[in-house]
PDB file of N, CA and C in Angstrom:
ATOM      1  N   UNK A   1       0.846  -1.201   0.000  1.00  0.00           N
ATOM      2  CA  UNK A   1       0.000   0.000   0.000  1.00  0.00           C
ATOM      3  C   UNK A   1       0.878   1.247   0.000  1.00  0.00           C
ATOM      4  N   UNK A   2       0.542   2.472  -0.870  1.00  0.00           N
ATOM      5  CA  UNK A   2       1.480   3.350  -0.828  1.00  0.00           C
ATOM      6  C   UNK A   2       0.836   4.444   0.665  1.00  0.00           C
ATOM      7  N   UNK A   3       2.105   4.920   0.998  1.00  0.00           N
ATOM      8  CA  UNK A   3       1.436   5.741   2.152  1.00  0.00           C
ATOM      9  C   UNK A   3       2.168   7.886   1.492  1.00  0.00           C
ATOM     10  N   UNK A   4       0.273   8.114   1.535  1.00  0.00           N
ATOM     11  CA  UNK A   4       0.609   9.233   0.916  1.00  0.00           C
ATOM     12  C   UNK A   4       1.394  10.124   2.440  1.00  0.00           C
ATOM     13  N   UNK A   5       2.109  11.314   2.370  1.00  0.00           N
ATOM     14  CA  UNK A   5       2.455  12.415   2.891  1.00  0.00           C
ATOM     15  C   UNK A   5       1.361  13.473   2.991  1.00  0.00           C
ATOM     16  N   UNK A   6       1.167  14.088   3.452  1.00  0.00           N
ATOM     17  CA  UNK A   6       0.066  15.615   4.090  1.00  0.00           C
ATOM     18  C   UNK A   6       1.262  16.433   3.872  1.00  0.00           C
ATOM     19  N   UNK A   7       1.601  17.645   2.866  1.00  0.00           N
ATOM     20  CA  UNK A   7       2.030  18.429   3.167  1.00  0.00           C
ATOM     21  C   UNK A   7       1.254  19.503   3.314  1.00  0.00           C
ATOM     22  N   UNK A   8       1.600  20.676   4.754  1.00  0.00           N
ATOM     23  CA  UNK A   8       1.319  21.541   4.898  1.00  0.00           C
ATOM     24  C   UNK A   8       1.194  22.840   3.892  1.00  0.00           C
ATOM     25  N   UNK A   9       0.685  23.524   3.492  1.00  0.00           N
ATOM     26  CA  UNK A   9       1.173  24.742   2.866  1.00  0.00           C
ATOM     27  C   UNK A   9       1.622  25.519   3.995  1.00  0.00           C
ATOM     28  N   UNK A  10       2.320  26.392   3.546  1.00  0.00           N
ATOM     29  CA  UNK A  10       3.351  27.717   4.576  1.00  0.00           C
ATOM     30  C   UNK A  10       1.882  28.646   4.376  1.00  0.00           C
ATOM     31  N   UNK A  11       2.275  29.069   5.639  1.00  0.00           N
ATOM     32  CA  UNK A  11       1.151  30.449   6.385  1.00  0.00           C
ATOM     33  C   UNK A  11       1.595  31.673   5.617  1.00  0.00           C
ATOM     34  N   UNK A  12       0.691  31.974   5.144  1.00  0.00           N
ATOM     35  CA  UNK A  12       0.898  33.251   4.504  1.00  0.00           C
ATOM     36  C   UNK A  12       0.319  34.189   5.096  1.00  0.00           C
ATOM     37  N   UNK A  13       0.245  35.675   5.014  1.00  0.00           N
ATOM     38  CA  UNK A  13      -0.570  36.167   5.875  1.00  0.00           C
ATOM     39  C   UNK A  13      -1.854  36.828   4.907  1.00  0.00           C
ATOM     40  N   UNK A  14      -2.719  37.558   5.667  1.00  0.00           N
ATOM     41  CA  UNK A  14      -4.135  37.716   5.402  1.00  0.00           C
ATOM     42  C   UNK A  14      -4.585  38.147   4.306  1.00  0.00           C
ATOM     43  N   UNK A  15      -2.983  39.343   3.828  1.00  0.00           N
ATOM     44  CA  UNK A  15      -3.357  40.219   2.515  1.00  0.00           C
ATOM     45  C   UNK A  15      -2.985  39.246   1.096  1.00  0.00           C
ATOM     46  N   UNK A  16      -1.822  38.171   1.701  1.00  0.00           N
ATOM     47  CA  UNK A  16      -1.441  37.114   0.289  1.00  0.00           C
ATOM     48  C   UNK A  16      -2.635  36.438   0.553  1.00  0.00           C
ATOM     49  N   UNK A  17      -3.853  36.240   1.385  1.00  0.00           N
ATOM     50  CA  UNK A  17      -4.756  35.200   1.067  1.00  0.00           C
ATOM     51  C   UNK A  17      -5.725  35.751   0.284  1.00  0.00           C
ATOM     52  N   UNK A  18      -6.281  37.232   0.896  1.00  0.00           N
ATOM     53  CA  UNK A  18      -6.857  37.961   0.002  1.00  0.00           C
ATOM     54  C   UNK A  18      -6.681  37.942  -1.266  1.00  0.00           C
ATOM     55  N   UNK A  19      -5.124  38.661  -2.133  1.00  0.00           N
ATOM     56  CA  UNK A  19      -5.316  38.556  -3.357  1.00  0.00           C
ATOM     57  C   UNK A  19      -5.319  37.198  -3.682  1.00  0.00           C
ATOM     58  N   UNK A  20      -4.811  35.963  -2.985  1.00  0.00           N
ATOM     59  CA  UNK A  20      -5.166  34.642  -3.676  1.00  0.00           C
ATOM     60  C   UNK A  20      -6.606  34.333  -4.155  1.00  0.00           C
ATOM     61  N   UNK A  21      -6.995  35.030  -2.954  1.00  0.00           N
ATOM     62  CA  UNK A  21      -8.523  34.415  -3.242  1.00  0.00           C
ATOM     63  C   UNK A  21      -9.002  35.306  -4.255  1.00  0.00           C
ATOM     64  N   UNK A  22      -8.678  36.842  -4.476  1.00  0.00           N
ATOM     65  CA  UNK A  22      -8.889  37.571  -5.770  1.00  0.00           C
ATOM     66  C   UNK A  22      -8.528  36.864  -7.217  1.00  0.00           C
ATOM     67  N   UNK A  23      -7.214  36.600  -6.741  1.00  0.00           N
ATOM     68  CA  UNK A  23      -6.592  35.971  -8.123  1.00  0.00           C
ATOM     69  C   UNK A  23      -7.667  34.768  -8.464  1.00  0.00           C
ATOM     70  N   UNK A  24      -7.930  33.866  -7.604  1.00  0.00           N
ATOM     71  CA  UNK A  24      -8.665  32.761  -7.701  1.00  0.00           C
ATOM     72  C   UNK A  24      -9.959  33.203  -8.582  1.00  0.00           C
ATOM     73  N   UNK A  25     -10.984  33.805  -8.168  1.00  0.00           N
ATOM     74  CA  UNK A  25     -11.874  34.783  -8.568  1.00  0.00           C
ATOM     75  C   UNK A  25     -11.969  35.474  -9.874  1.00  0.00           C
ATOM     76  N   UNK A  26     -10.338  35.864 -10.156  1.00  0.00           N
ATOM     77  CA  UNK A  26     -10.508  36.597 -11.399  1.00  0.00           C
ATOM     78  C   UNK A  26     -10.694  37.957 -11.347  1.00  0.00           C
ATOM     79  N   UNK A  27     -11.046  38.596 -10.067  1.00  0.00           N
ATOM     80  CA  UNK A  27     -11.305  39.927 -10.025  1.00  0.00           C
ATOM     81  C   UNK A  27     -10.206  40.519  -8.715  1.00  0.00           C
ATOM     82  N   UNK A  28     -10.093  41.602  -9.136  1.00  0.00           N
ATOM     83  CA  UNK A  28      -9.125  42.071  -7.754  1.00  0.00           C
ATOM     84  C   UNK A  28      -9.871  42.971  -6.687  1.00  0.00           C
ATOM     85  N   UNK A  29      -9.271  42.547  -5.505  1.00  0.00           N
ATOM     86  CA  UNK A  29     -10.232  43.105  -4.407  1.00  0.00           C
ATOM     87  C   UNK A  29      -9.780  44.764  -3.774  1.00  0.00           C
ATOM     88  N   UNK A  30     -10.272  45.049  -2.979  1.00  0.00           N
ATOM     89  CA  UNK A  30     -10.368  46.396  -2.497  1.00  0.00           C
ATOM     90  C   UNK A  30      -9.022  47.051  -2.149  1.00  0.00           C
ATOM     91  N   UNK A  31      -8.153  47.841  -3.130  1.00  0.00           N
ATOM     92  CA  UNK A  31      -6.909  48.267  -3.019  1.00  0.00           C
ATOM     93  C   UNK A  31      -6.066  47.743  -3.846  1.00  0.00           C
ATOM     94  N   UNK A  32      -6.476  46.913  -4.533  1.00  0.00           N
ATOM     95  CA  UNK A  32      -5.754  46.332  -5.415  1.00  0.00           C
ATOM     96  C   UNK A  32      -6.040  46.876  -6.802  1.00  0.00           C
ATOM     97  N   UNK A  33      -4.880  46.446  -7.586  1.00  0.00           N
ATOM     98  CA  UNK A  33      -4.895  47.535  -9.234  1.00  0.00           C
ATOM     99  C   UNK A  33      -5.943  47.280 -10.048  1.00  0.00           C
ATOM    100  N   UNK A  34      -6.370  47.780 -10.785  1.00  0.00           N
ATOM    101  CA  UNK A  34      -6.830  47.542 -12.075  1.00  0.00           C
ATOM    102  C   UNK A  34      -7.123  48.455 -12.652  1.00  0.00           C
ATOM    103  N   UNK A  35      -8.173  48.661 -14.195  1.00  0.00           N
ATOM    104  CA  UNK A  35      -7.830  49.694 -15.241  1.00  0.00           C
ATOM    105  C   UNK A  35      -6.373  49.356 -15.677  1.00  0.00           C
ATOM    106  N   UNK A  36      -5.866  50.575 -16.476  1.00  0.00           N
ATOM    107  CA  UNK A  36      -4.792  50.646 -17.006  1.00  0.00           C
ATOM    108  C   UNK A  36      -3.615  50.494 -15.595  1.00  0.00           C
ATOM    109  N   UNK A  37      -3.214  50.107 -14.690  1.00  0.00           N
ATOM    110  CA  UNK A  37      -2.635  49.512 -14.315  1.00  0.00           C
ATOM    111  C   UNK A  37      -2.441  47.930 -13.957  1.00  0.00           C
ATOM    112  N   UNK A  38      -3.388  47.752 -14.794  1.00  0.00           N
ATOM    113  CA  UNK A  38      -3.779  46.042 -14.508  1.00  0.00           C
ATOM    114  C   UNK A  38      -4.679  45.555 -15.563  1.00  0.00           C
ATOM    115  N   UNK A  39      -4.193  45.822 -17.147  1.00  0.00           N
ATOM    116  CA  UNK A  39      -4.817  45.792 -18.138  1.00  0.00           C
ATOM    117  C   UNK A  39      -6.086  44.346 -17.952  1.00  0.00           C
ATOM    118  N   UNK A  40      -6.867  44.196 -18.098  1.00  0.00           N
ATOM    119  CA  UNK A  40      -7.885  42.742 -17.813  1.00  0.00           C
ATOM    120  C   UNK A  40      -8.029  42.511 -16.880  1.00  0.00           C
ATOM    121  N   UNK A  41      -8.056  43.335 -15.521  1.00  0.00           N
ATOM    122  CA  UNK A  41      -8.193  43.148 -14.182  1.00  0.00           C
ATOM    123  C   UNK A  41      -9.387  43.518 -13.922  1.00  0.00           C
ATOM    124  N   UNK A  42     -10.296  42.910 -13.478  1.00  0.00           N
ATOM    125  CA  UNK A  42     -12.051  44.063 -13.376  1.00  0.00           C
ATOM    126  C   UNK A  42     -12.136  43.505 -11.759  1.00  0.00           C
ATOM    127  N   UNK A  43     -12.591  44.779 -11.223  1.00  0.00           N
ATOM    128  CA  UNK A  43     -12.611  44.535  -9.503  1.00  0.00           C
ATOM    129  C   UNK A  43     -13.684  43.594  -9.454  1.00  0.00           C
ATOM    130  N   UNK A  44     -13.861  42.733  -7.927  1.00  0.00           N
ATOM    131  CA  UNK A  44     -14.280  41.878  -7.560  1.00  0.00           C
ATOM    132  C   UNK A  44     -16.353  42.923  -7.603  1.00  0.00           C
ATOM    133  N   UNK A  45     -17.185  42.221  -6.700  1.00  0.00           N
ATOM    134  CA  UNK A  45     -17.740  42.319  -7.069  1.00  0.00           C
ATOM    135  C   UNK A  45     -18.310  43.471  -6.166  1.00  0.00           C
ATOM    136  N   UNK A  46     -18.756  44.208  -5.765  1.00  0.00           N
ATOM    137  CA  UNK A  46     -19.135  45.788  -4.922  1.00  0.00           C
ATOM    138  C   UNK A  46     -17.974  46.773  -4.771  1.00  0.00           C
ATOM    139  N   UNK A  47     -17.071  46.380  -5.746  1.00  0.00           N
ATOM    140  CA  UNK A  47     -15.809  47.010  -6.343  1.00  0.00           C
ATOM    141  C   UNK A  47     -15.772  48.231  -7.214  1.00  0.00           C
ATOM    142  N   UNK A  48     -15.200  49.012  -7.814  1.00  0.00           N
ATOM    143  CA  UNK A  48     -15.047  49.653  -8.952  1.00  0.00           C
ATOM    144  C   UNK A  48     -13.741  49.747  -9.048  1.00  0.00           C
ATOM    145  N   UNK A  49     -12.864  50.395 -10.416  1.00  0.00           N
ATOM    146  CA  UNK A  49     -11.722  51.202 -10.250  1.00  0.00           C
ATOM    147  C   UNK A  49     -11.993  52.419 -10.735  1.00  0.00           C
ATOM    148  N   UNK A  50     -11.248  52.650  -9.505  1.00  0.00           N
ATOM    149  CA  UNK A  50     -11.244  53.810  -9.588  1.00  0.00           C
ATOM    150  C   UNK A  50     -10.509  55.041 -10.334  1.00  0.00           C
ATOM    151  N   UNK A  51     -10.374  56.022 -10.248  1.00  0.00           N
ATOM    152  CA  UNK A  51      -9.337  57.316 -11.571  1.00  0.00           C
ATOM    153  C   UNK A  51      -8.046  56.558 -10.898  1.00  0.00           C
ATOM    154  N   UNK A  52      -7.750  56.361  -9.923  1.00  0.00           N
ATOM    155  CA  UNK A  52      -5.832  56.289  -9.418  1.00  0.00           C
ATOM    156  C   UNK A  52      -5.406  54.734 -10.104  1.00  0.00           C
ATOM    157  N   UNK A  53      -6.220  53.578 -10.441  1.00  0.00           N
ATOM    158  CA  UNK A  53      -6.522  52.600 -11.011  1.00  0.00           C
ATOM    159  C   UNK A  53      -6.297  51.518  -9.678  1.00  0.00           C
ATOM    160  N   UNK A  54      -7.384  51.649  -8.668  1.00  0.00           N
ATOM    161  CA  UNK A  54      -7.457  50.911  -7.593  1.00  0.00           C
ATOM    162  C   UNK A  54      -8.799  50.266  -7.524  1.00  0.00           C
ATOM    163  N   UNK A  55      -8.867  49.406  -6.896  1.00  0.00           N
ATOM    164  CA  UNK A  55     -10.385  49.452  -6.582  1.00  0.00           C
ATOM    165  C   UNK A  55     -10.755  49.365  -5.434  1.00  0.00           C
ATOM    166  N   UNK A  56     -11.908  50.281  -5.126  1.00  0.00           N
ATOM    167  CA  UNK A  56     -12.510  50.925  -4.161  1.00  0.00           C
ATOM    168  C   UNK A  56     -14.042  50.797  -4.403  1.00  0.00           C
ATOM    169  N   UNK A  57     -14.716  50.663  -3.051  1.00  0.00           N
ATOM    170  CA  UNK A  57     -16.163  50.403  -2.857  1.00  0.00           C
ATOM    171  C   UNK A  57     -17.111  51.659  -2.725  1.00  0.00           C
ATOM    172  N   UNK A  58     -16.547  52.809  -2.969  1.00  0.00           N
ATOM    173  CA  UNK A  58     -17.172  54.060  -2.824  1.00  0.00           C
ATOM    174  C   UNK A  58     -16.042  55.179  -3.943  1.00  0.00           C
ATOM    175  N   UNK A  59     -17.085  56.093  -4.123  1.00  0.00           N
ATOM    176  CA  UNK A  59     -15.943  57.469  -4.323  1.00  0.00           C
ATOM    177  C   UNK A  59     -15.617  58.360  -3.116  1.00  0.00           C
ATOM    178  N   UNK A  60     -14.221  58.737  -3.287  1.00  0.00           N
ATOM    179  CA  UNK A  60     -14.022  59.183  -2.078  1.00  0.00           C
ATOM    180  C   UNK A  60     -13.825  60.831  -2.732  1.00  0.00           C
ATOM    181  N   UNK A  61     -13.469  61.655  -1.227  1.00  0.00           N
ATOM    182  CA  UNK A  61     -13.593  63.220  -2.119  1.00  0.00           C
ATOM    183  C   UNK A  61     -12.847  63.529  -2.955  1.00  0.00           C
ATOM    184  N   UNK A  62     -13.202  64.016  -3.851  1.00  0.00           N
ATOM    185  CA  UNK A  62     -13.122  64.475  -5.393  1.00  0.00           C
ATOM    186  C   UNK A  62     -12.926  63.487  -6.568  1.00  0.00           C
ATOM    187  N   UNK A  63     -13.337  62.410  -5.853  1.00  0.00           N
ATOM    188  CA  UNK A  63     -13.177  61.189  -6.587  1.00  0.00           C
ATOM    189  C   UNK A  63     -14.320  60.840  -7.884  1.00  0.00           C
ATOM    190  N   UNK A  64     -14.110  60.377  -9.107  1.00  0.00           N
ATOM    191  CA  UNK A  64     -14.950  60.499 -10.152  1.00  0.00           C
ATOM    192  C   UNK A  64     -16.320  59.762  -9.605  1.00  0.00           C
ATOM    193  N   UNK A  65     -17.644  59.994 -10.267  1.00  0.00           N
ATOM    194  CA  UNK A  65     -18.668  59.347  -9.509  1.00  0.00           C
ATOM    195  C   UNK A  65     -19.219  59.705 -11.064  1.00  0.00           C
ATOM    196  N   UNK A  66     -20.622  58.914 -10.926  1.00  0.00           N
ATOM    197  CA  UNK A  66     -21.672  59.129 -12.080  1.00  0.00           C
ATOM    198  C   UNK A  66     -21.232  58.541 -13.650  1.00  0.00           C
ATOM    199  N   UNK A  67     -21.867  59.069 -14.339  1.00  0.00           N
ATOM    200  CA  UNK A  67     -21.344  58.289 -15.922  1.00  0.00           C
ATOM    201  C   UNK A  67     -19.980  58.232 -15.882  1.00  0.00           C
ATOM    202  N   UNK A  68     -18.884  59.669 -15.528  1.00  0.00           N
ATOM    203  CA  UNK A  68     -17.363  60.118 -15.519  1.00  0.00           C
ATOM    204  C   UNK A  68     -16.727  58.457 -14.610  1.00  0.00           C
ATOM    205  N   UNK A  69     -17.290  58.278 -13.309  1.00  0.00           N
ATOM    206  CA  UNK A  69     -16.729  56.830 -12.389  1.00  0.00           C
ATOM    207  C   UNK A  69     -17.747  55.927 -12.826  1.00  0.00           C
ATOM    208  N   UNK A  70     -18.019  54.961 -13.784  1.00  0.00           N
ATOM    209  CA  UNK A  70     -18.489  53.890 -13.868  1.00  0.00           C
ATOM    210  C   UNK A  70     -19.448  53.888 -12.871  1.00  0.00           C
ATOM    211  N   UNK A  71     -20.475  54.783 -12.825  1.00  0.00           N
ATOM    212  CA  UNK A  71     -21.216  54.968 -11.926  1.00  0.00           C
ATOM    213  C   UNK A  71     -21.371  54.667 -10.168  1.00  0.00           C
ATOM    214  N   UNK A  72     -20.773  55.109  -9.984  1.00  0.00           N
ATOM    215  CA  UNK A  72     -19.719  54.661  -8.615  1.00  0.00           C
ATOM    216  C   UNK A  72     -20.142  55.106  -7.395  1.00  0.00           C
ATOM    217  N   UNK A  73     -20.817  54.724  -6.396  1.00  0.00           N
ATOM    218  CA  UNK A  73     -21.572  55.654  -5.342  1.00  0.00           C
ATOM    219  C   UNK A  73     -20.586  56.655  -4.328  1.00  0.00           C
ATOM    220  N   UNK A  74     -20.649  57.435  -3.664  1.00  0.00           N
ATOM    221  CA  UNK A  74     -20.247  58.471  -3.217  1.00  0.00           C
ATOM    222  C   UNK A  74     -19.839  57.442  -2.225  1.00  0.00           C
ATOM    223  N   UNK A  75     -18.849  57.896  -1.363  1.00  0.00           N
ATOM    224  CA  UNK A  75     -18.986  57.240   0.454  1.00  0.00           C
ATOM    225  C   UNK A  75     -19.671  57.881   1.119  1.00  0.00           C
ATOM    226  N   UNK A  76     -19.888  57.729   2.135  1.00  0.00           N
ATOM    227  CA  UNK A  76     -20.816  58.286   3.197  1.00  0.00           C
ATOM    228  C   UNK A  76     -20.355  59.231   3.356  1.00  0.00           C
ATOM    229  N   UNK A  77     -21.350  60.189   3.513  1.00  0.00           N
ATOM    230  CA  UNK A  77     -21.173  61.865   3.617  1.00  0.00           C
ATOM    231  C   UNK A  77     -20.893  62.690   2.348  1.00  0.00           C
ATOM    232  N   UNK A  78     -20.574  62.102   1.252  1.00  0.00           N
ATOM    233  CA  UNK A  78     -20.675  63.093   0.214  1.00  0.00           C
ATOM    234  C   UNK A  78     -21.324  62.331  -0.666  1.00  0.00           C
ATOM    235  N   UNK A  79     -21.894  63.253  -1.633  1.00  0.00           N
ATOM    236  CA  UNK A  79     -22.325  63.280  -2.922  1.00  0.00           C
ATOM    237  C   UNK A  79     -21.986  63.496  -4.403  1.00  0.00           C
ATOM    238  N   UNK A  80     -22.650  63.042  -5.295  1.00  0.00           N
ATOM    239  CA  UNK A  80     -22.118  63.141  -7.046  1.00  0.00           C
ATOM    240  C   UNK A  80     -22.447  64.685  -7.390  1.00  0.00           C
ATOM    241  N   UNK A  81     -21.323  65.436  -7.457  1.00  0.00           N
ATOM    242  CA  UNK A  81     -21.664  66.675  -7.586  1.00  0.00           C
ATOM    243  C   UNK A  81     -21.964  66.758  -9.401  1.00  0.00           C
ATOM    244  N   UNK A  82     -22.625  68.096  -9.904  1.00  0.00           N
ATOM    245  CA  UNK A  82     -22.529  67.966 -10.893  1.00  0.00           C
ATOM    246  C   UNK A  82     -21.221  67.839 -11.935  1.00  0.00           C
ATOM    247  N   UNK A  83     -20.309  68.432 -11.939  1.00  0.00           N
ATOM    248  CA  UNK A  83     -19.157  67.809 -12.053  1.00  0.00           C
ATOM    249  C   UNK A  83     -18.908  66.354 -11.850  1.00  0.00           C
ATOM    250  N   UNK A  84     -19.286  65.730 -11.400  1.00  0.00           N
ATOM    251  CA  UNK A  84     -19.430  63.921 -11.418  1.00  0.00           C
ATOM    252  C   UNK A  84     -18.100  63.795 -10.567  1.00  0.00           C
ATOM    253  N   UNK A  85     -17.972  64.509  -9.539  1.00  0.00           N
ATOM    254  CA  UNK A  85     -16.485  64.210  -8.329  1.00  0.00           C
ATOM    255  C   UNK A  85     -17.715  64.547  -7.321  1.00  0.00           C
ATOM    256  N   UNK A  86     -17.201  63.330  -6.368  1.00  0.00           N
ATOM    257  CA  UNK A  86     -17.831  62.670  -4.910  1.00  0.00           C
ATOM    258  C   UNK A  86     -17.358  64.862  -4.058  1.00  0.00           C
ATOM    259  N   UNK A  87     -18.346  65.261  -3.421  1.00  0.00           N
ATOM    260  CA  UNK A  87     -17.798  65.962  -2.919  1.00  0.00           C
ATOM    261  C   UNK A  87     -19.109  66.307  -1.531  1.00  0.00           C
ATOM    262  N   UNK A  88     -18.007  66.957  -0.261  1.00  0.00           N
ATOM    263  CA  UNK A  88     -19.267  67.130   1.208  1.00  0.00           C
ATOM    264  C   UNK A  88     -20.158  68.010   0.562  1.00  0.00           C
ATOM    265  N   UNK A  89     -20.138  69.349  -0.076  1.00  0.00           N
ATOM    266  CA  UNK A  89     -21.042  70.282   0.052  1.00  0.00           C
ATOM    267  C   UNK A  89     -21.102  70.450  -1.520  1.00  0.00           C
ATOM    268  N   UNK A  90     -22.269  71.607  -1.672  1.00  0.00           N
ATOM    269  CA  UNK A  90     -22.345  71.983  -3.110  1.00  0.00           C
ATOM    270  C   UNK A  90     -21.662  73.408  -3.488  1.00  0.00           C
ATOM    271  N   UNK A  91     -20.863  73.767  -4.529  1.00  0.00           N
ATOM    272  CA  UNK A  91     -20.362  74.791  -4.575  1.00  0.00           C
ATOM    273  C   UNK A  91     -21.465  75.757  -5.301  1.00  0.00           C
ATOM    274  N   UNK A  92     -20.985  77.224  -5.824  1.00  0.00           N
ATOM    275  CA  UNK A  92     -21.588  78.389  -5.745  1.00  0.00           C
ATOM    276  C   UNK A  92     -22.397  78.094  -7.338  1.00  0.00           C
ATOM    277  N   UNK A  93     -23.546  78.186  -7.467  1.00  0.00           N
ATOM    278  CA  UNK A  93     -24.331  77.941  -8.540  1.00  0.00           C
ATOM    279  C   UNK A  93     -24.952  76.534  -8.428  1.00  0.00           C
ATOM    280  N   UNK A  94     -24.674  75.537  -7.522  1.00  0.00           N
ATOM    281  CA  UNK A  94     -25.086  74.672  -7.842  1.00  0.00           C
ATOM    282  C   UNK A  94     -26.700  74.439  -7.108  1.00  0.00           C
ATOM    283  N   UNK A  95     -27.248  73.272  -7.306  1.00  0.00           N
ATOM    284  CA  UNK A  95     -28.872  73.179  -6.707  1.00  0.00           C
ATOM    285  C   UNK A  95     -28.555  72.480  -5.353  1.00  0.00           C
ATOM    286  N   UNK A  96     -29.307  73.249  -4.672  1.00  0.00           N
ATOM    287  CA  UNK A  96     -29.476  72.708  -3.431  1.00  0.00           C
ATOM    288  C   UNK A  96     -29.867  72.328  -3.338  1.00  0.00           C
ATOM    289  N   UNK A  97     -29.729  71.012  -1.925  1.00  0.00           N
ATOM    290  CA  UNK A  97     -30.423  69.340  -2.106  1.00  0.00           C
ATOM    291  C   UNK A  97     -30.403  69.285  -0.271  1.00  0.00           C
ATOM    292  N   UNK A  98     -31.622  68.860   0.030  1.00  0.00           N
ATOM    293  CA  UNK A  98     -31.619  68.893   1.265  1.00  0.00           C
ATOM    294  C   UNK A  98     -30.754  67.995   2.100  1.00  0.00           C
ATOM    295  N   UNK A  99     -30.415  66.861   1.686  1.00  0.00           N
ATOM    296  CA  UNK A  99     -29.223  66.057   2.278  1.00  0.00           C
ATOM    297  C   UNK A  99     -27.670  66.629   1.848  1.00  0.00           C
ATOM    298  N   UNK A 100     -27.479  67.689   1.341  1.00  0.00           N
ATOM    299  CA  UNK A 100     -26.283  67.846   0.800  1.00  0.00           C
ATOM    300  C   UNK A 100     -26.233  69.546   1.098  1.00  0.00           C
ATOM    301  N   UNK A 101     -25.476  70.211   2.647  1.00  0.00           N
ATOM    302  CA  UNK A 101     -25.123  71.531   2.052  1.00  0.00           C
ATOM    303  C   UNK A 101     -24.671  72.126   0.862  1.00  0.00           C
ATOM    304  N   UNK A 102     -24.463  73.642   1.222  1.00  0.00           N
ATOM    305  CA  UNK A 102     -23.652  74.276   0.145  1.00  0.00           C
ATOM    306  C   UNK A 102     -22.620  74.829   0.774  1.00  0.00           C
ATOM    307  N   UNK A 103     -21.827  74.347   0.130  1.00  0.00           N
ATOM    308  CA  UNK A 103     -20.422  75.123   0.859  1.00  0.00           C
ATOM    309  C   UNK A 103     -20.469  76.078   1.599  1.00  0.00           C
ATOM    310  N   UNK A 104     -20.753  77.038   1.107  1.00  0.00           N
ATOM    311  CA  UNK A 104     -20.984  78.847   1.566  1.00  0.00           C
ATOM    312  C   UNK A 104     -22.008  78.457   2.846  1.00  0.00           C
ATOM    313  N   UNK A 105     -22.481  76.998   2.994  1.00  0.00           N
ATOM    314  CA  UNK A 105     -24.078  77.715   4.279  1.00  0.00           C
ATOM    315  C   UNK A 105     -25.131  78.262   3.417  1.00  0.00           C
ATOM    316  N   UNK A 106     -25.457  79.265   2.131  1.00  0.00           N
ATOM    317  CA  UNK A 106     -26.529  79.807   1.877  1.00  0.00           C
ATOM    318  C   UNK A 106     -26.713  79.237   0.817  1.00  0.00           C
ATOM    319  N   UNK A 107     -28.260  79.179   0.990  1.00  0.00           N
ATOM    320  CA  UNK A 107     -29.518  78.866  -0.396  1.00  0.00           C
ATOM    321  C   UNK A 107     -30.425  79.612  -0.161  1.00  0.00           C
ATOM    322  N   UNK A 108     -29.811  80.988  -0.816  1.00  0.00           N
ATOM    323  CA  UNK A 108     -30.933  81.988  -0.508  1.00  0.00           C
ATOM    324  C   UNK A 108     -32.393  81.653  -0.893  1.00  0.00           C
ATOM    325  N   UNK A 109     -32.127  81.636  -2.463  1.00  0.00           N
ATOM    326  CA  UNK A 109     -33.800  80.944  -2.746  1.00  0.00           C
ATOM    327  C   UNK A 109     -34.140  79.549  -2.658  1.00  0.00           C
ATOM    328  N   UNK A 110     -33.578  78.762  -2.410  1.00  0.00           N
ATOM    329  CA  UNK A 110     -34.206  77.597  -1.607  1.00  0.00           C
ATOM    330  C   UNK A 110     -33.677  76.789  -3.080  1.00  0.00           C
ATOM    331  N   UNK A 111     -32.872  77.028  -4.097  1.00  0.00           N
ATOM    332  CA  UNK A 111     -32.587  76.387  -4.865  1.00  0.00           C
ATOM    333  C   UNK A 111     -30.903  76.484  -5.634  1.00  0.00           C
ATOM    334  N   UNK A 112     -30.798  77.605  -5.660  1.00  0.00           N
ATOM    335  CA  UNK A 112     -29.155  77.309  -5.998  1.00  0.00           C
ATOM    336  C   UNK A 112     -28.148  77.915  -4.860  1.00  0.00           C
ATOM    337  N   UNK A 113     -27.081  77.408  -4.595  1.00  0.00           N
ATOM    338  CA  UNK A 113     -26.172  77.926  -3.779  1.00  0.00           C
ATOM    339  C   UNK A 113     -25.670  79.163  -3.959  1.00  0.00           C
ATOM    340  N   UNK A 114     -24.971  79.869  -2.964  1.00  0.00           N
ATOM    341  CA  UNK A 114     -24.173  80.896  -3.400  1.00  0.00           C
ATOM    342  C   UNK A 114     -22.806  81.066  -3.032  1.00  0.00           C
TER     343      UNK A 114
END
């Protein structure tokens, strides 16, 4: 009878298991490259890449959002400004939105910033 061996694999730590398990997957996970730094790399899945060619689960500030970011949700606390960059408040001309100040504090008429 042959007697098989058990070899162990070596401990790697958490972030080589991560991208293993990315690599495994096919998609790369949160911080990891893709876009034109990782030509055929498409983030895992509640992923995007982002403009720096990372992928990230939100836009962060001034970060592309809307048609411009592969439609990409804001992180918490900011919004898709019109400009399509994640930003806290709205700048001077823009529409005021009741979840979203305006920079300045004022909406005189209850609709564009100043």
């Amino acid at each position: 009878a042959l007697h098989l061996k058990l070899v162990h694999p070596p401990r790697i730590s958490a972030d080589a298991v991560d991208t293993e398990l990315g690599a495994r997957q096919g998609c790369s996970i949160g911080g990891g490259f893709c876009g034109t730094a990782d030509p055929g790399v498409n983030c895992c899945a509640g992923l995007f890449c982002s403009s720096s060619n990372r992928c990230q689960s939100c836009g962060i500030s001034a970060g592309f959002c809307g048609a411009a970011g592969d439609n990409v949700p804001c992180c918490a606390g900011l919004f898709c400004s019109a400009s399509e960059r994640c930003s806290a408040c709205i700048g001077k001309g823009g529409l005021c939105q009741l979840e979203v100040p305006c920079c300045s504090g004022l909406c005189p008429n209850g609709q564009t910033c100043e």
